[in-house]
C-alpha atoms as a PDB file:
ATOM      1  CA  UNK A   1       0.000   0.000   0.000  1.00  0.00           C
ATOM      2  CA  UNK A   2       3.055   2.350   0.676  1.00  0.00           C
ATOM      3  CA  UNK A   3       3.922   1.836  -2.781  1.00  0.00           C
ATOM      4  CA  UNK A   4       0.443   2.479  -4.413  1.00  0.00           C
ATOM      5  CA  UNK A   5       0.560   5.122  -1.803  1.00  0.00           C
ATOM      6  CA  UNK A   6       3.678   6.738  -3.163  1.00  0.00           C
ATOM      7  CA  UNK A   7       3.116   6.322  -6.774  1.00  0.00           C
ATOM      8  CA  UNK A   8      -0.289   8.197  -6.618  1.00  0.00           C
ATOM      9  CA  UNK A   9       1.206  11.092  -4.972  1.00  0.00           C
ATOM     10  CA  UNK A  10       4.420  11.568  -7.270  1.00  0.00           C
ATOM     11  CA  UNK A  11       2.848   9.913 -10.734  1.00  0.00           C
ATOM     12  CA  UNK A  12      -0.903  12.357 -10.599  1.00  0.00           C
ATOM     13  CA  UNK A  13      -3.075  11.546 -12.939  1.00  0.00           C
ATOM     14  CA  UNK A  14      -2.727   7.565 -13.270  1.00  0.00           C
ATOM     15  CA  UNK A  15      -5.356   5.216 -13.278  1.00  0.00           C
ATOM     16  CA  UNK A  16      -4.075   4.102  -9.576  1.00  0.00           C
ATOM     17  CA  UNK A  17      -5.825   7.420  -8.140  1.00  0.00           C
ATOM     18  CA  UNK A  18      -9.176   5.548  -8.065  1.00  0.00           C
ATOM     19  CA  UNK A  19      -7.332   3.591  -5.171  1.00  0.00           C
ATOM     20  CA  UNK A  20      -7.959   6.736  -2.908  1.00  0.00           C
ATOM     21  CA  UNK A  21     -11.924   6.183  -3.169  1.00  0.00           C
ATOM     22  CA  UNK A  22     -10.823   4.117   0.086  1.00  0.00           C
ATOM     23  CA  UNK A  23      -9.936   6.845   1.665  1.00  0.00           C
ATOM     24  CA  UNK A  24     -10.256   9.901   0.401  1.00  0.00           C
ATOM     25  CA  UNK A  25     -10.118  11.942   3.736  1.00  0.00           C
ATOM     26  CA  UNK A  26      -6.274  10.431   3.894  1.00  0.00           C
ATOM     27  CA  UNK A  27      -5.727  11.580  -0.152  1.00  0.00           C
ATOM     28  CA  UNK A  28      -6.944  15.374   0.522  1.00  0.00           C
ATOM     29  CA  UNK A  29      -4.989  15.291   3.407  1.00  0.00           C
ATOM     30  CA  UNK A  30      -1.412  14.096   1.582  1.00  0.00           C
ATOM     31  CA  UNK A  31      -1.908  15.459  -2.046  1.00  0.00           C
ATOM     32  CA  UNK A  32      -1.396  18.756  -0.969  1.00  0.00           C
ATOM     33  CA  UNK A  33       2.552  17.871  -0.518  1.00  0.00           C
ATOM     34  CA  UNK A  34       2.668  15.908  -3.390  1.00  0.00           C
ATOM     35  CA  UNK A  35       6.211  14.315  -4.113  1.00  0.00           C
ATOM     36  CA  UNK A  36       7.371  15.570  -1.056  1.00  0.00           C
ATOM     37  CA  UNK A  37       5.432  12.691   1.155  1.00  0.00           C
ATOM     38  CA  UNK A  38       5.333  10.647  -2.151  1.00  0.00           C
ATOM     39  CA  UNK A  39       8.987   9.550  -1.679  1.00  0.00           C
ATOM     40  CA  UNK A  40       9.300   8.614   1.680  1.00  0.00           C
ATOM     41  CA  UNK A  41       6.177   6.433   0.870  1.00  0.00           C
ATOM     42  CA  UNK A  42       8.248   5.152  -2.098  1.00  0.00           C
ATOM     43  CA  UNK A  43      11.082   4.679   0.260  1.00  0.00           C
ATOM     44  CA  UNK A  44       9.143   3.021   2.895  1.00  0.00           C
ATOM     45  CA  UNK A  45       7.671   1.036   0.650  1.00  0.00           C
ATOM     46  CA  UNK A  46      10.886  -0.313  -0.589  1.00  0.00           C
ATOM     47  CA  UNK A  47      11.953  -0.929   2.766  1.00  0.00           C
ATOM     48  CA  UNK A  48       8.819  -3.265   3.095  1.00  0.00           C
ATOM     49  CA  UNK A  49       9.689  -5.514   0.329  1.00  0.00           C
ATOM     50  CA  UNK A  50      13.458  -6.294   1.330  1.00  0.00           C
ATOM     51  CA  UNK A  51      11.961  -6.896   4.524  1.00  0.00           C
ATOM     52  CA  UNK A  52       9.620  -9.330   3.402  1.00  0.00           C
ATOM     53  CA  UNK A  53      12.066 -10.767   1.007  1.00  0.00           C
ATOM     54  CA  UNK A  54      14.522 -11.460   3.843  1.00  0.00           C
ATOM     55  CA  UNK A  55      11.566 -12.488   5.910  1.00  0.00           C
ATOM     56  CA  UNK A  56      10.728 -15.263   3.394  1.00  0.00           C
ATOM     57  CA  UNK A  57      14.256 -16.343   2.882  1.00  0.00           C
ATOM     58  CA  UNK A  58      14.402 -16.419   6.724  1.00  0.00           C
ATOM     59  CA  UNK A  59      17.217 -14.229   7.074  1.00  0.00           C
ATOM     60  CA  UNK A  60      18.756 -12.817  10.532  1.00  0.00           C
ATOM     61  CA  UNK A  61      18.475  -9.228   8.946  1.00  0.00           C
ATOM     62  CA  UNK A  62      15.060  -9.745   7.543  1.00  0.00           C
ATOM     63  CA  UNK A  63      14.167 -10.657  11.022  1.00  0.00           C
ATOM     64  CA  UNK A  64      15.726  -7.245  12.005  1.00  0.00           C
ATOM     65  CA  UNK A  65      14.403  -5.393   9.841  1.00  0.00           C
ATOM     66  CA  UNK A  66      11.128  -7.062  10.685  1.00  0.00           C
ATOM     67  CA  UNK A  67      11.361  -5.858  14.419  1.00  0.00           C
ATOM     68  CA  UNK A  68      12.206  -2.601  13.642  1.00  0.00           C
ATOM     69  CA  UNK A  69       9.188  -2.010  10.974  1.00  0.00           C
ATOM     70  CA  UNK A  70       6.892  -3.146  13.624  1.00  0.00           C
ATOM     71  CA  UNK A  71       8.244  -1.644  16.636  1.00  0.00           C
ATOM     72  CA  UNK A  72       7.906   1.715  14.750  1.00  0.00           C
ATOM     73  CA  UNK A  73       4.643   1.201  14.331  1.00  0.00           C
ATOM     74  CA  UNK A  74       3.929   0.468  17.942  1.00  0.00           C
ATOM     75  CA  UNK A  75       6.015   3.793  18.364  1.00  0.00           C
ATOM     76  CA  UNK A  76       3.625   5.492  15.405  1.00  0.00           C
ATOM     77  CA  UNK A  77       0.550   3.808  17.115  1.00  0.00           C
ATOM     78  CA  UNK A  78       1.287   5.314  20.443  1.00  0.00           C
ATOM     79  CA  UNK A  79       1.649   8.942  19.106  1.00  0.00           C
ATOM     80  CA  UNK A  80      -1.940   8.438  17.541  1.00  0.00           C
ATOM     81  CA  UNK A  81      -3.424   7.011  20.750  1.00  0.00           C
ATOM     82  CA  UNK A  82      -1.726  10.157  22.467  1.00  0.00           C
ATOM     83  CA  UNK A  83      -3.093  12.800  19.459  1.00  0.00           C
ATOM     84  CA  UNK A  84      -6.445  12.281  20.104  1.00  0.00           C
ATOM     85  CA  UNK A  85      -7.182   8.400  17.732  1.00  0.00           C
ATOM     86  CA  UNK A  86      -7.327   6.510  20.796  1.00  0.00           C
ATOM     87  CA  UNK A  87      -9.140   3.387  18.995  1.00  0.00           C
ATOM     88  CA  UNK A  88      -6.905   3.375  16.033  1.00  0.00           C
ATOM     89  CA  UNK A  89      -3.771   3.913  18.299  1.00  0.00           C
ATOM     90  CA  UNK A  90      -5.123   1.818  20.671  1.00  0.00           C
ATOM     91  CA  UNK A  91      -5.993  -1.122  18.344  1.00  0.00           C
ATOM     92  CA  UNK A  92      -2.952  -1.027  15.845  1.00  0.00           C
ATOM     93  CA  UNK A  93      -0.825  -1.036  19.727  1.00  0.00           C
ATOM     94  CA  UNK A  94      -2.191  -4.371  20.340  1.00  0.00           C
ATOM     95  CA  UNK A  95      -2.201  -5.756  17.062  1.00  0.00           C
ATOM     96  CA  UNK A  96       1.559  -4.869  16.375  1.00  0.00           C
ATOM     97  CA  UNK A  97       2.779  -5.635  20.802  1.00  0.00           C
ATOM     98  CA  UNK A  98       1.727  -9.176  20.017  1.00  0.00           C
ATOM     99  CA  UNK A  99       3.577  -9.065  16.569  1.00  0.00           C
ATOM    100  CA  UNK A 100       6.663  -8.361  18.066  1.00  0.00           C
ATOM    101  CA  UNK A 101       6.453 -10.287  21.162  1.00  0.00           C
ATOM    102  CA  UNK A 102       5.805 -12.957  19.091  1.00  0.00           C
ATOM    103  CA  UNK A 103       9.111 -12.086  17.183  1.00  0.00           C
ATOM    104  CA  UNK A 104      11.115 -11.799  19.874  1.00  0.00           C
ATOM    105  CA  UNK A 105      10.405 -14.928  20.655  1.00  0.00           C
ATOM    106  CA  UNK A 106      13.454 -16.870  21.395  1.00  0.00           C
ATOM    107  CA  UNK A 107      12.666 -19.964  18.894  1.00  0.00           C
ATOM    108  CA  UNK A 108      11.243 -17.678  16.427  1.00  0.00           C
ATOM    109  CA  UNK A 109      14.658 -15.765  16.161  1.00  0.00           C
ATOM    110  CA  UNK A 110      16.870 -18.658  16.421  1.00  0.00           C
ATOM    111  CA  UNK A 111      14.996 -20.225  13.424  1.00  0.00           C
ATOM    112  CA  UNK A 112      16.622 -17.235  11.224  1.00  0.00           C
ATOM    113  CA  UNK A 113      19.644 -17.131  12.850  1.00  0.00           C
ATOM    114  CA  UNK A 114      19.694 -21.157  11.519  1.00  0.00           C
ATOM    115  CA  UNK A 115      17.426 -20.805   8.990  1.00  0.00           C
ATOM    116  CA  UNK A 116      15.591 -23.801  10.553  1.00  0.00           C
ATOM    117  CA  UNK A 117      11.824 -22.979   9.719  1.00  0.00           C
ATOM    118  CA  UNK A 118      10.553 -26.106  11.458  1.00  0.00           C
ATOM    119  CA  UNK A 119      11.423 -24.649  15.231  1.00  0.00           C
ATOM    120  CA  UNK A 120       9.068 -21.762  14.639  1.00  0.00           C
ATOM    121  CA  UNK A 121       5.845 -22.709  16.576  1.00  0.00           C
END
């Protein structure tokens, strides 16, 4: 979604805008800046997909880069509990605390330190 995200604001005009139908109250509110938050979604985007590459492949830094992606969003989650979105903070908190606890578990990250999928349970 980053990446539909960030296409739509840098490339106007494509037949991916319909995608903001969704949610249009999020569109008005980033096409003002245009490329400028268009990149970052680009880059954040790209970030996603190594991430999930490495996941797949069950690589030590895919499993890194995994914690870090979601503990930011526990980090963006709390800032929108604190701004006033208390259900959408509140919800996306719980959703991605039992992500990463689940990620730090120890057999889950010794499986991609060994590449060993079968001790992940």
């Amino acid at each position: 979604m980053a990446l539909l995200a960030g296409t739509t604001l840098v490339w106007r005009g494509t037949i991916l805008d319909g995608a903001w139908v969704v949610n249009a109250v999020a569109y008005a509110r980033r096409a003002r800046l245009g490329k400028t938050i268009g990149i970052p979604f680009l880059l954040l985007g790209a970030i996603l997909v190594i991430a999930g590459i490495g996941w797949l492949r069950r690589r030590l830094w895919g499993w890194r880069l995994a914690v870090a992606v979601i503990a930011t969003q526990i980090l963006g989650d709390l800032v929108n509990a604190f701004m006033g979105d208390v259900v959408r903070g509140g919800v996306g908190f719980v959703i991605a605390g039992a992500l990463l606890f689940y990620l730090l578990r120890p057999e889950v990250r010794s499986a991609f330190a060994s590449g060993d999928t079968s001790r992940i349970g």
